[in-house]
C-alpha atoms as a PDB file:
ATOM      1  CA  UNK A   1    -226.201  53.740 193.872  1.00  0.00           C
ATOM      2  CA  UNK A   2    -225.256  53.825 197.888  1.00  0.00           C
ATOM      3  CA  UNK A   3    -225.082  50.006 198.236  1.00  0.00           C
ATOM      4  CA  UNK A   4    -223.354  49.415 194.709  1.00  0.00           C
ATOM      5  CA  UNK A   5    -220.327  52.609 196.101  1.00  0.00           C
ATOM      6  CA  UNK A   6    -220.162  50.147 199.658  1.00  0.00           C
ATOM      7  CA  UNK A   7    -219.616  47.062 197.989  1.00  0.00           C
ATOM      8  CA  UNK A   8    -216.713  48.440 195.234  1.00  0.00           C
ATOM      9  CA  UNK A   9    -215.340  49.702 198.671  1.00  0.00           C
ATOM     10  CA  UNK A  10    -215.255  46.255 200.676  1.00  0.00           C
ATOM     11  CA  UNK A  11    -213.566  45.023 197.362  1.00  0.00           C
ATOM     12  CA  UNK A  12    -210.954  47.069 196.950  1.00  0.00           C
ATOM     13  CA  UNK A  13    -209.699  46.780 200.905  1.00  0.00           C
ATOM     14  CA  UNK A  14    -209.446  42.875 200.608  1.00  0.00           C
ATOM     15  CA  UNK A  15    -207.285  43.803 197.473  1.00  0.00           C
ATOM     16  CA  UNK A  16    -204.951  45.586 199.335  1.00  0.00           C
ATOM     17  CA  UNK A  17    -205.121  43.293 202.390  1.00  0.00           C
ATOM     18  CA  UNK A  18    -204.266  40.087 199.966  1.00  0.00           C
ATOM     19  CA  UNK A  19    -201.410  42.772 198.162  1.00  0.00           C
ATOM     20  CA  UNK A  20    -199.640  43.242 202.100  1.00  0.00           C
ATOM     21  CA  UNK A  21    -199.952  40.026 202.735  1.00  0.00           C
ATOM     22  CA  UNK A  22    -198.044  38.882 199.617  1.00  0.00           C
ATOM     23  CA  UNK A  23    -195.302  41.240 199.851  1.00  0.00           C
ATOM     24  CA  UNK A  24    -195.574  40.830 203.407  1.00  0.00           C
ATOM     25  CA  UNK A  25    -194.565  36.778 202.834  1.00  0.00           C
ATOM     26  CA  UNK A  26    -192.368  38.022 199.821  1.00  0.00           C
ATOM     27  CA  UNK A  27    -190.235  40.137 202.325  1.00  0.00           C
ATOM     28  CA  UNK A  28    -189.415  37.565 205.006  1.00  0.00           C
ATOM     29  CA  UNK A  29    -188.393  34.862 202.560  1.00  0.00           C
ATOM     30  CA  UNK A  30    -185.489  37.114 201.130  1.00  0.00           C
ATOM     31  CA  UNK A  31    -184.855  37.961 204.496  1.00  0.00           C
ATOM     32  CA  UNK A  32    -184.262  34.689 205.090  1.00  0.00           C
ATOM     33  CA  UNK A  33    -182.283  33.690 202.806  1.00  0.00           C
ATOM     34  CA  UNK A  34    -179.825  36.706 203.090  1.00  0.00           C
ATOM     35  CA  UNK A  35    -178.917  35.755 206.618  1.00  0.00           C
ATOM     36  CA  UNK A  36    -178.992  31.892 205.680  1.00  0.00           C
ATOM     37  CA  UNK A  37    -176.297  32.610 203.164  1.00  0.00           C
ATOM     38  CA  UNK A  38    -178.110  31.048 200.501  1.00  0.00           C
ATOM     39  CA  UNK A  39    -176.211  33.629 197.659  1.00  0.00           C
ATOM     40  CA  UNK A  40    -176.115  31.649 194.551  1.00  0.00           C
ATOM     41  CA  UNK A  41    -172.131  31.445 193.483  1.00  0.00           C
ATOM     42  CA  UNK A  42    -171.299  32.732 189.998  1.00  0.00           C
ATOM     43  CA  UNK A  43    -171.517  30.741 186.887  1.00  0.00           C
ATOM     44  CA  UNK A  44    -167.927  31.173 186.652  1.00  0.00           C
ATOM     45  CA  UNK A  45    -166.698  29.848 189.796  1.00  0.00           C
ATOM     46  CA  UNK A  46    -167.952  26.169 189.882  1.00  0.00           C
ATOM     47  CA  UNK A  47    -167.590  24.212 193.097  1.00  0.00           C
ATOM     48  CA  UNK A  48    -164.481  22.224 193.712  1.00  0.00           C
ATOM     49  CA  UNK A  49    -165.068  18.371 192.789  1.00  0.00           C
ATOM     50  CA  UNK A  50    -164.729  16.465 196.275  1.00  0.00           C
ATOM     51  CA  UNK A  51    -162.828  13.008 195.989  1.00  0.00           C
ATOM     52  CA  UNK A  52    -165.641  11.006 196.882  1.00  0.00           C
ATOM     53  CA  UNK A  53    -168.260  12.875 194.814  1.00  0.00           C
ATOM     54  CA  UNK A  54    -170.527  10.408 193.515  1.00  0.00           C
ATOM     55  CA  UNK A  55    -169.958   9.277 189.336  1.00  0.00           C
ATOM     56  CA  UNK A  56    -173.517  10.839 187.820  1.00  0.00           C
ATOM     57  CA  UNK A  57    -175.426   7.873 186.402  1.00  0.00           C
ATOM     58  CA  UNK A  58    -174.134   5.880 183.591  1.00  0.00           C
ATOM     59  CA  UNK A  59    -170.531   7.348 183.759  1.00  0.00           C
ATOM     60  CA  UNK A  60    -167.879   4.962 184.341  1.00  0.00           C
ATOM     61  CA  UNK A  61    -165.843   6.021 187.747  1.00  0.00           C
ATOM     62  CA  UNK A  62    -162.044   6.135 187.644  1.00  0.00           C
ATOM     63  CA  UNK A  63    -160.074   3.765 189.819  1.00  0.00           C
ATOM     64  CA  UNK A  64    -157.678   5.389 192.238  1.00  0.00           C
ATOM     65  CA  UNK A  65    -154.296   6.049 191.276  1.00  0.00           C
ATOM     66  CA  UNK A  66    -152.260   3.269 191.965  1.00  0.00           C
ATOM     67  CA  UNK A  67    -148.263   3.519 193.468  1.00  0.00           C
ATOM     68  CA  UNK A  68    -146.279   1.888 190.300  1.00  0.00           C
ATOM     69  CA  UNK A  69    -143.003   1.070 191.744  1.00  0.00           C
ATOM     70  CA  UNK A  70    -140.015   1.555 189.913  1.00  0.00           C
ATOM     71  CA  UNK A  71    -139.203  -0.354 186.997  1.00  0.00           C
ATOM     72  CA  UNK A  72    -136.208  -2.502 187.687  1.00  0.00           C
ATOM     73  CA  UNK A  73    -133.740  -3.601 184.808  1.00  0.00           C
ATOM     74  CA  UNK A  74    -134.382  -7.011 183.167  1.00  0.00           C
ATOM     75  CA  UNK A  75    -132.273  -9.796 183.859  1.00  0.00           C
ATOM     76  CA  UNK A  76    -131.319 -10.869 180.674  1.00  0.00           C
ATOM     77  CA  UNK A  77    -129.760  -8.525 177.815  1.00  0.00           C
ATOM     78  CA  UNK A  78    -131.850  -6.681 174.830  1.00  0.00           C
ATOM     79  CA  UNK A  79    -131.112  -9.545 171.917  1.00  0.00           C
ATOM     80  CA  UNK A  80    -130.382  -6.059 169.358  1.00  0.00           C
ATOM     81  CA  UNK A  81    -127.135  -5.106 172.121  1.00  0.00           C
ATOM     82  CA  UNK A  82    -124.671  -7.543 170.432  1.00  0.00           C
ATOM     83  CA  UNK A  83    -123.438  -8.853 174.020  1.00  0.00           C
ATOM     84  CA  UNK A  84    -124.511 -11.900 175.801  1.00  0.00           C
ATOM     85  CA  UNK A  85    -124.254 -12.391 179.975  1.00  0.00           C
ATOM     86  CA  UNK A  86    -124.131 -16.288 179.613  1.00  0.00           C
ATOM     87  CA  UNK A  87    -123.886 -18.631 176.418  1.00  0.00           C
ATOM     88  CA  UNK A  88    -126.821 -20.898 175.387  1.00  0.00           C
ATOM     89  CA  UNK A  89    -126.067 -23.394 178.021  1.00  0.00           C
ATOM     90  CA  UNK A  90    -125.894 -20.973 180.845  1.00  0.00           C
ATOM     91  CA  UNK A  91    -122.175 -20.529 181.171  1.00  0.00           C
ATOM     92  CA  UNK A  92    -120.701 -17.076 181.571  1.00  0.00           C
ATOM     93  CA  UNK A  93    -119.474 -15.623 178.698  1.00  0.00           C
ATOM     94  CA  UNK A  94    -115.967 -13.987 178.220  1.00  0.00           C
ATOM     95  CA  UNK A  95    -117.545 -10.832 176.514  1.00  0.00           C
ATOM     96  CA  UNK A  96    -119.245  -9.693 179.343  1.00  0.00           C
ATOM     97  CA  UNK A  97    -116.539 -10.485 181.573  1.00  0.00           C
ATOM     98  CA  UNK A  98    -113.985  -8.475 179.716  1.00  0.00           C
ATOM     99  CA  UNK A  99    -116.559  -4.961 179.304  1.00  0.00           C
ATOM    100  CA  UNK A 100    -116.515  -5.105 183.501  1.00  0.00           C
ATOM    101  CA  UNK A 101    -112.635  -4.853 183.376  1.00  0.00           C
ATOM    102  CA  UNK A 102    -110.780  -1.729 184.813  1.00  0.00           C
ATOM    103  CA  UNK A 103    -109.162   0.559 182.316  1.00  0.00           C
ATOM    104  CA  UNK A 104    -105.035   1.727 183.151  1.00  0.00           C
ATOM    105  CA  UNK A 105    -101.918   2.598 181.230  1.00  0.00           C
ATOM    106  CA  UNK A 106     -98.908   0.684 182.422  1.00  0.00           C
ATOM    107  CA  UNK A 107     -96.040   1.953 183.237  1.00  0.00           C
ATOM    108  CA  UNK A 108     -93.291  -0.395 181.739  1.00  0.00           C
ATOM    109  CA  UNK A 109     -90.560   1.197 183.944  1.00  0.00           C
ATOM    110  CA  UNK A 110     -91.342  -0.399 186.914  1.00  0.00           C
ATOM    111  CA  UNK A 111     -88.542  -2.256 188.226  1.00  0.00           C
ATOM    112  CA  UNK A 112     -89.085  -6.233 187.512  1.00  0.00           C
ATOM    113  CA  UNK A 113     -88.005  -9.616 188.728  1.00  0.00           C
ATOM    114  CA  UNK A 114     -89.516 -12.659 187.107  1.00  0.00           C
ATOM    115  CA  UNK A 115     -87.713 -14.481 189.858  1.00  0.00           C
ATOM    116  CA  UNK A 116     -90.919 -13.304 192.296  1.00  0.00           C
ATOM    117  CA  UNK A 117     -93.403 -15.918 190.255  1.00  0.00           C
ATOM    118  CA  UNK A 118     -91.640 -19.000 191.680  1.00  0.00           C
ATOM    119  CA  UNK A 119     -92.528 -20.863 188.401  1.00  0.00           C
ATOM    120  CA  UNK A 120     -92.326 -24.236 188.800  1.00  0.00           C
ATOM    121  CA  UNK A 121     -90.775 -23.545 192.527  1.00  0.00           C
ATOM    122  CA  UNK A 122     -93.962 -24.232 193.565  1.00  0.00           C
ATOM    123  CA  UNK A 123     -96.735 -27.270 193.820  1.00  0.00           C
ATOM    124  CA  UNK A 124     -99.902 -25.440 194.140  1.00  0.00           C
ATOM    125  CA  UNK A 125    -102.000 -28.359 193.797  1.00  0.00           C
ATOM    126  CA  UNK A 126     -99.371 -30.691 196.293  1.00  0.00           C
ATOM    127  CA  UNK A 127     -99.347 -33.219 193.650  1.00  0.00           C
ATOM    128  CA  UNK A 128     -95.758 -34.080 193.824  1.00  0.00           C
ATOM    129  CA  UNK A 129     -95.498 -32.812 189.907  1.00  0.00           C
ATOM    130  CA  UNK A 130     -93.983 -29.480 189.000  1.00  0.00           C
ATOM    131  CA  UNK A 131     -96.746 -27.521 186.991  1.00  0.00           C
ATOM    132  CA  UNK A 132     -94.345 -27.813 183.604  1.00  0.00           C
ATOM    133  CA  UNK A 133     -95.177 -31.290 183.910  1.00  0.00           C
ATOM    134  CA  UNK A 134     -98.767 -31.085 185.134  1.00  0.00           C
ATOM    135  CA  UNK A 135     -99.452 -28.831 181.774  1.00  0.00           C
ATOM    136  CA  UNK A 136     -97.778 -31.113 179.521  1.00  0.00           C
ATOM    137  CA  UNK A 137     -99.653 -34.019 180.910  1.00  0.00           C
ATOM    138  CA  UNK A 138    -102.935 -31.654 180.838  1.00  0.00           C
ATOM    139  CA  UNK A 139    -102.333 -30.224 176.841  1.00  0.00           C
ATOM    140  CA  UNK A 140    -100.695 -33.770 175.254  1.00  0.00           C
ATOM    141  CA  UNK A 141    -101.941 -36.050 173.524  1.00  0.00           C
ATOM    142  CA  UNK A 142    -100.597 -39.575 172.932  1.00  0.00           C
ATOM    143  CA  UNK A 143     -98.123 -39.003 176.047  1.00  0.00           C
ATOM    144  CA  UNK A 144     -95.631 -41.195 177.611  1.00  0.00           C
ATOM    145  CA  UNK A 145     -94.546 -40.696 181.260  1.00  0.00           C
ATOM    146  CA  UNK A 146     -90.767 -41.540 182.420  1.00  0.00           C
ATOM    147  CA  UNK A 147     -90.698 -44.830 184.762  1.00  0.00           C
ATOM    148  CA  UNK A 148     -89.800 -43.604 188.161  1.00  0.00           C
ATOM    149  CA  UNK A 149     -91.421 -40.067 188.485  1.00  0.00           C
ATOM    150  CA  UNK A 150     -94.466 -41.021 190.179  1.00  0.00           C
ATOM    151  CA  UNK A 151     -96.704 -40.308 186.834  1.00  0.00           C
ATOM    152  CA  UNK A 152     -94.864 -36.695 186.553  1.00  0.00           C
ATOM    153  CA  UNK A 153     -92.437 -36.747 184.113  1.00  0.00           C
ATOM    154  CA  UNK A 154     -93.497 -36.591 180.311  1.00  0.00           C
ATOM    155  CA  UNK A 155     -91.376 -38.125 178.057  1.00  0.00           C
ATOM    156  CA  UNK A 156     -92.995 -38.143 174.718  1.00  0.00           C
ATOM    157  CA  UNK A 157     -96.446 -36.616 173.147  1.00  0.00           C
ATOM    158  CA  UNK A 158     -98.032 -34.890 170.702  1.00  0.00           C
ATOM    159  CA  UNK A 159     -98.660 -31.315 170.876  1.00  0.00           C
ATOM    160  CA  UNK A 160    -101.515 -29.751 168.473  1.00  0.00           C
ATOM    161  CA  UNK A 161    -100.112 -26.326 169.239  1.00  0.00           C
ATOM    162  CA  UNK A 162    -103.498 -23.858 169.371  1.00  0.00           C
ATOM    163  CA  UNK A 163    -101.181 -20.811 168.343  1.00  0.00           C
ATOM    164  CA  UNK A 164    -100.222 -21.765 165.069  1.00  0.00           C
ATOM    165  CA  UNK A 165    -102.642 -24.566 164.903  1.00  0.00           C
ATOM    166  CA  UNK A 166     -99.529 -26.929 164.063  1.00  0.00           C
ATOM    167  CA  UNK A 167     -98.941 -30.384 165.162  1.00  0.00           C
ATOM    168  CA  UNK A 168     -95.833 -30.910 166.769  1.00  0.00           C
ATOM    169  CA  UNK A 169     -93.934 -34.503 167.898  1.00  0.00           C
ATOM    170  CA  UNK A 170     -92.659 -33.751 171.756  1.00  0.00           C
ATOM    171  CA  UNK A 171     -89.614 -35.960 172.971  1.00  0.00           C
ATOM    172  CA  UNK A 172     -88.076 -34.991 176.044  1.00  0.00           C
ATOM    173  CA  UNK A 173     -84.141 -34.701 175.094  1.00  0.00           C
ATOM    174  CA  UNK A 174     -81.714 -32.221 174.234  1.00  0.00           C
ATOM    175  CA  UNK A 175     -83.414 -31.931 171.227  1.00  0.00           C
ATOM    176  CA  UNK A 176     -86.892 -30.950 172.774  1.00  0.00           C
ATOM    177  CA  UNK A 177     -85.452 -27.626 174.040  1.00  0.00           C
ATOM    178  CA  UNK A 178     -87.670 -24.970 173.056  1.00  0.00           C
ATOM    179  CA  UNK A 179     -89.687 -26.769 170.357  1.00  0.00           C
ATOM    180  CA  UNK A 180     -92.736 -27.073 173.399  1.00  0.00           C
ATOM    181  CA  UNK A 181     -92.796 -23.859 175.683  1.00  0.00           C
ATOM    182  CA  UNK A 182     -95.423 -23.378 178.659  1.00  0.00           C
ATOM    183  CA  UNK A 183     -96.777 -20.209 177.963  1.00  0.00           C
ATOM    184  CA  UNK A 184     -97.901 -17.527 180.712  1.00  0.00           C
ATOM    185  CA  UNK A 185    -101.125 -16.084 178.837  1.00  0.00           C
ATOM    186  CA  UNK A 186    -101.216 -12.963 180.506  1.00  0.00           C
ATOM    187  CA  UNK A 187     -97.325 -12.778 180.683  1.00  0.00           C
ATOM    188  CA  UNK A 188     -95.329 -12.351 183.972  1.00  0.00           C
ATOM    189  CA  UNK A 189     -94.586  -8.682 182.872  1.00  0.00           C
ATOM    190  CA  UNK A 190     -97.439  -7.789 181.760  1.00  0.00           C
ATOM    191  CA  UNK A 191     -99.208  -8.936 184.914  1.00  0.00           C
ATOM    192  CA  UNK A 192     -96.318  -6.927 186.802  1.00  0.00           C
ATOM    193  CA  UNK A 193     -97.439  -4.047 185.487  1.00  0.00           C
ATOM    194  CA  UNK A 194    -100.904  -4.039 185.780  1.00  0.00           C
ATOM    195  CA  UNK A 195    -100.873  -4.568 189.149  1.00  0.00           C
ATOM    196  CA  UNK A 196     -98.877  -7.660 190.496  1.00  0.00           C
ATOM    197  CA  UNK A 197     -96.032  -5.006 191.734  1.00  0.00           C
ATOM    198  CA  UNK A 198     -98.700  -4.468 194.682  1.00  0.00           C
ATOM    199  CA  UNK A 199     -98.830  -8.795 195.612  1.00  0.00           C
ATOM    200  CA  UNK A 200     -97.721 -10.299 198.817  1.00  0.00           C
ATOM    201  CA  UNK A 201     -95.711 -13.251 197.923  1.00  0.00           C
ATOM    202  CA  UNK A 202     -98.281 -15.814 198.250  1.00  0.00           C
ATOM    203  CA  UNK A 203    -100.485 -13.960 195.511  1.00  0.00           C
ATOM    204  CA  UNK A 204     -97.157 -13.497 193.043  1.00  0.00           C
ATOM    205  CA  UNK A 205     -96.293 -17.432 193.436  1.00  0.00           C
ATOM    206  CA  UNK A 206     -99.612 -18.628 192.710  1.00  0.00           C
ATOM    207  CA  UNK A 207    -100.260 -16.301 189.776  1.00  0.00           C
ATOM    208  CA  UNK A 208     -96.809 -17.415 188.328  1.00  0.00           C
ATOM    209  CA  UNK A 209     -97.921 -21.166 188.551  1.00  0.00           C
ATOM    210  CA  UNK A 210    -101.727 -21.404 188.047  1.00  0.00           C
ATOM    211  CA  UNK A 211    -102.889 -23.376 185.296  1.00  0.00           C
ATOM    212  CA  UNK A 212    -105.667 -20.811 184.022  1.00  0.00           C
ATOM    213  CA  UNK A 213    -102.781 -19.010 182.899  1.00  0.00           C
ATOM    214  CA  UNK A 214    -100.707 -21.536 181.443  1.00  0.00           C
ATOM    215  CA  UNK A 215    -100.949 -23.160 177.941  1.00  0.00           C
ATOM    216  CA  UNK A 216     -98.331 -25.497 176.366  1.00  0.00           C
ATOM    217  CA  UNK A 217     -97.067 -24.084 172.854  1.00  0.00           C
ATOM    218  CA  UNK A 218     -94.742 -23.834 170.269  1.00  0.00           C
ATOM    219  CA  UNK A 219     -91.674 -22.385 171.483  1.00  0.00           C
ATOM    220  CA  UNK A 220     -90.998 -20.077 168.689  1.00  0.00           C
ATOM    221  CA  UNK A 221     -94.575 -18.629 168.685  1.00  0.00           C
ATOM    222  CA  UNK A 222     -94.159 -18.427 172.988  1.00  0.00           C
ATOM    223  CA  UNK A 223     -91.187 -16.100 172.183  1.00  0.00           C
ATOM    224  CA  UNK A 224     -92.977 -14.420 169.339  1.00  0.00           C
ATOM    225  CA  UNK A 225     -95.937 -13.491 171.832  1.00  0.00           C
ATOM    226  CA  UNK A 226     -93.469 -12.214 174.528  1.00  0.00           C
ATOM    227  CA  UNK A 227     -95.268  -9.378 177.055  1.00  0.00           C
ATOM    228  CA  UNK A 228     -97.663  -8.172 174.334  1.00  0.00           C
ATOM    229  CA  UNK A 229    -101.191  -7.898 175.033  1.00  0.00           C
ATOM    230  CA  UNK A 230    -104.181  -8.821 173.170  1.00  0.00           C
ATOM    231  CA  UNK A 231    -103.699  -5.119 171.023  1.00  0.00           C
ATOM    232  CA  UNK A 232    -100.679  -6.378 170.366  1.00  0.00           C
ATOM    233  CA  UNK A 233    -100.039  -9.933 169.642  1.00  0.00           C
ATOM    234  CA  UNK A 234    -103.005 -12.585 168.643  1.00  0.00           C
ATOM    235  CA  UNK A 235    -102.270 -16.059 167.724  1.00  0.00           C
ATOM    236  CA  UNK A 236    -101.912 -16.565 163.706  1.00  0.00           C
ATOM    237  CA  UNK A 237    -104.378 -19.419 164.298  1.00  0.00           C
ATOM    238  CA  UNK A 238    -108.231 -17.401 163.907  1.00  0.00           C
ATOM    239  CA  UNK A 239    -109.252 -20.365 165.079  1.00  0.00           C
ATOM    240  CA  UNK A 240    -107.843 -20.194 168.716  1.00  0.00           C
ATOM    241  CA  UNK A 241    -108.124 -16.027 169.167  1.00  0.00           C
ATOM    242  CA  UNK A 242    -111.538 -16.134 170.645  1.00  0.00           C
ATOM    243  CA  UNK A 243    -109.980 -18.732 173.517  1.00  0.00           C
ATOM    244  CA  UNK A 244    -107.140 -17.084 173.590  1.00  0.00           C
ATOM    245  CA  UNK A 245    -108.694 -14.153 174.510  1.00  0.00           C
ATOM    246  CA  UNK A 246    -111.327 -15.296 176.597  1.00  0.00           C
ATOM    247  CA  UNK A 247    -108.578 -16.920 178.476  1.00  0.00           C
ATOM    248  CA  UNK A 248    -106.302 -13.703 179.090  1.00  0.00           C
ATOM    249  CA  UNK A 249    -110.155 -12.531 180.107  1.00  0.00           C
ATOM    250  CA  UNK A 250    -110.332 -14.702 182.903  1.00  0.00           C
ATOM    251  CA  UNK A 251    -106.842 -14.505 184.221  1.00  0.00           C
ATOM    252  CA  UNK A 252    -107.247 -10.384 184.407  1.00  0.00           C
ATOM    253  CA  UNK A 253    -110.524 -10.734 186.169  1.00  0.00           C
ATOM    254  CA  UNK A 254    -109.497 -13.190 188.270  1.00  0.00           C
ATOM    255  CA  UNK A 255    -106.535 -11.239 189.567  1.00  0.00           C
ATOM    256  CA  UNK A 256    -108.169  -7.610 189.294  1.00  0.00           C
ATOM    257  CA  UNK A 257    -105.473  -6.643 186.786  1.00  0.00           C
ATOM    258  CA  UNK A 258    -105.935  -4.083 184.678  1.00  0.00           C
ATOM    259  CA  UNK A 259    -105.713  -3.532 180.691  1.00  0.00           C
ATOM    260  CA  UNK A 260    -105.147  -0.325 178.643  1.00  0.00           C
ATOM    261  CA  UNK A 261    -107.701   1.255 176.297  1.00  0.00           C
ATOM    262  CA  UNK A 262    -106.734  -0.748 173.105  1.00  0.00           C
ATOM    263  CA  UNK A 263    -106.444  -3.532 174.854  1.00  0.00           C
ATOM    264  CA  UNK A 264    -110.115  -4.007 175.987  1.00  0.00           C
ATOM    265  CA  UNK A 265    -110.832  -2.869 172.429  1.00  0.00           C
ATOM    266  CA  UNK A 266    -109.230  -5.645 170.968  1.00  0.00           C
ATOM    267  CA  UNK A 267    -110.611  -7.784 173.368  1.00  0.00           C
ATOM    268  CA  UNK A 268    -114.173  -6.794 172.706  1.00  0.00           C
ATOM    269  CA  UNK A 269    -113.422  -6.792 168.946  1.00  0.00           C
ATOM    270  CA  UNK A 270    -112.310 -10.553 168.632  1.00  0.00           C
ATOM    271  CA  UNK A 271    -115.033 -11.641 171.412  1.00  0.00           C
ATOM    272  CA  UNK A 272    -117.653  -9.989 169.559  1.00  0.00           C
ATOM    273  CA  UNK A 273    -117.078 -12.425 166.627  1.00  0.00           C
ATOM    274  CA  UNK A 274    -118.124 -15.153 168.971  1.00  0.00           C
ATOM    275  CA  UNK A 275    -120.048 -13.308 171.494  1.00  0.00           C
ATOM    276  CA  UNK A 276    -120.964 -16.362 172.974  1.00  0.00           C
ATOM    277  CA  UNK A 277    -117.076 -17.505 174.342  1.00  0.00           C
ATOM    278  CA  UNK A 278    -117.038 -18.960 177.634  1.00  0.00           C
ATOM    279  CA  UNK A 279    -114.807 -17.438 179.813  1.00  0.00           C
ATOM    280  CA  UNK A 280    -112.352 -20.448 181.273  1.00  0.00           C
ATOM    281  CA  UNK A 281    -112.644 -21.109 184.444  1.00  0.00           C
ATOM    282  CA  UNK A 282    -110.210 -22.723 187.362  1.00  0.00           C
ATOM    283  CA  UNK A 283    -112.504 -26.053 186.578  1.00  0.00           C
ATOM    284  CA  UNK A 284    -112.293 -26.045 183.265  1.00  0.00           C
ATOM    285  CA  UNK A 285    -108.322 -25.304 183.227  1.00  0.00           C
ATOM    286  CA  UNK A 286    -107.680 -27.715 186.050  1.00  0.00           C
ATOM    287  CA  UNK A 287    -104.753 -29.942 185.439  1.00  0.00           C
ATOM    288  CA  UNK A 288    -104.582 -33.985 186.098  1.00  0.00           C
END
């Protein structure tokens, strides 16, 4: 009975030796990781993702945002806006020409002087011809020039008038007065009031004799037209009112003169029946 008390007791005191030793071990690993740090964060406060965390496998990693650089206008015009920069053939068109025009009343007071035009006073292009002459030569068929003029003179032609889209027999003579007029498609006046009053002389005598602005006519339908403006006046010929208009384009552009409200409306209304007009050009105008 002795021996079998001695042995329960040797028993029980390696049970309690292998308990402290256990807690013992238990004890300085949670001390440990209390002063590492080592809490666990809360389920509801994840980590932030770093940039160059590593894609988990078989996910498909994002490139990096790229710098898109702003998205510049195309060159050529939507085909639904109606308008056209240049025609087919690359020529500029009078439509787009006459939307960039500036936008004025006139003020048909202003004190004026045709006299300040110098028509035919002056031979822009030193040809020894007055510009009358040079247009007649330039917008008649079938012509006949006077012995004696060197080439300037016209004496006879044929005229097919683009305003009323007549034909009309030219002879120079008494007779011949007023039946072919040279026509100032953006009249002097006109171009007086939209901002030729501001010219130095040089700009005033070459507007009054430049031969983008002048077209041989019928007299009667010159004096019909008058100072009226595109809002105004058109030729009765729907033939010639897109070049007509394009024309009186390219002469305000060329000069910075302005036009009123209804004007460029009319404008754009008759161009945008042929939105693909060429606006005239100094070349294109020229005269022999």
């Amino acid at each position: 009975m002795r021996g079998q008390t001695g042995r329960q007791r040797r028993l029980l005191v390696c049970a309690l030796v292998a308990f402290a030793v256990v807690m013992a071990l238990l004890t300085a690993w949670l001390v440990g990781r209390v002063l590492a740090g080592g809490a666990e964060p809360a389920p509801s406060d994840p980590p932030a993702a770093s940039a160059t965390t590593a894609p988990s496998p078989g996910a498909t990693a994002s490139p990096p945002a790229a710098v898109v650089p702003p998205q510049q206008p195309s060159s050529s015009p939507s085909p639904s806006s109606g308008t056209s920069r240049e025609s087919d053939d690359g020529v500029r068109t009078a439509l787009e020409a006459a939307v960039g025009l500036q936008v004025a009343e006139h003020d048909w007071t202003l004190e004026y002087d045709r006299e300040v035009f110098a028509y035919r006073a002056v031979d822009l292009d030193r040809n020894g011809c007055d510009v009358r002459n040079d247009v007649l030569r330039r917008d008649l068929d079938g012509i006949a020039i006077r012995p004696g003029t060197q080439g300037c003179v016209v004496e006879s032609g044929r005229l097919h008038d683009p305003y009323s889209g007549s034909l009309i027999e030219f002879l120079r003579g008494d007779n011949s007065v007023g039946v072919v007029e040279i026509d100032h498609v953006v009249s002097l006046h006109n171009a007086w009031v939209t901002g030729a009053q501001d010219w130095d002389v040089v700009t005033l005598q070459t507007f009054g004799n430049d031969p983008l602005n002048l077209l041989a006519v019928s007299g009667p339908m010159n004096r019909g037209k008058g100072s009226a403006d595109a809002a105004e006046w058109l030729p009765p010929s729907a033939e010639y009112q897109c070049e007509f208009v394009a024309r009186q384009v390219a002469v305000k552009e060329e000069y910075g003169l302005a036009v009123t409200a209804g004007e460029l409306d009319a404008m754009v209304t008759v161009l945008s029946g042929c939105p693909a007009e060429p606006l005239p050009t100094a070349a294109s105008t020229a005269t022999p």
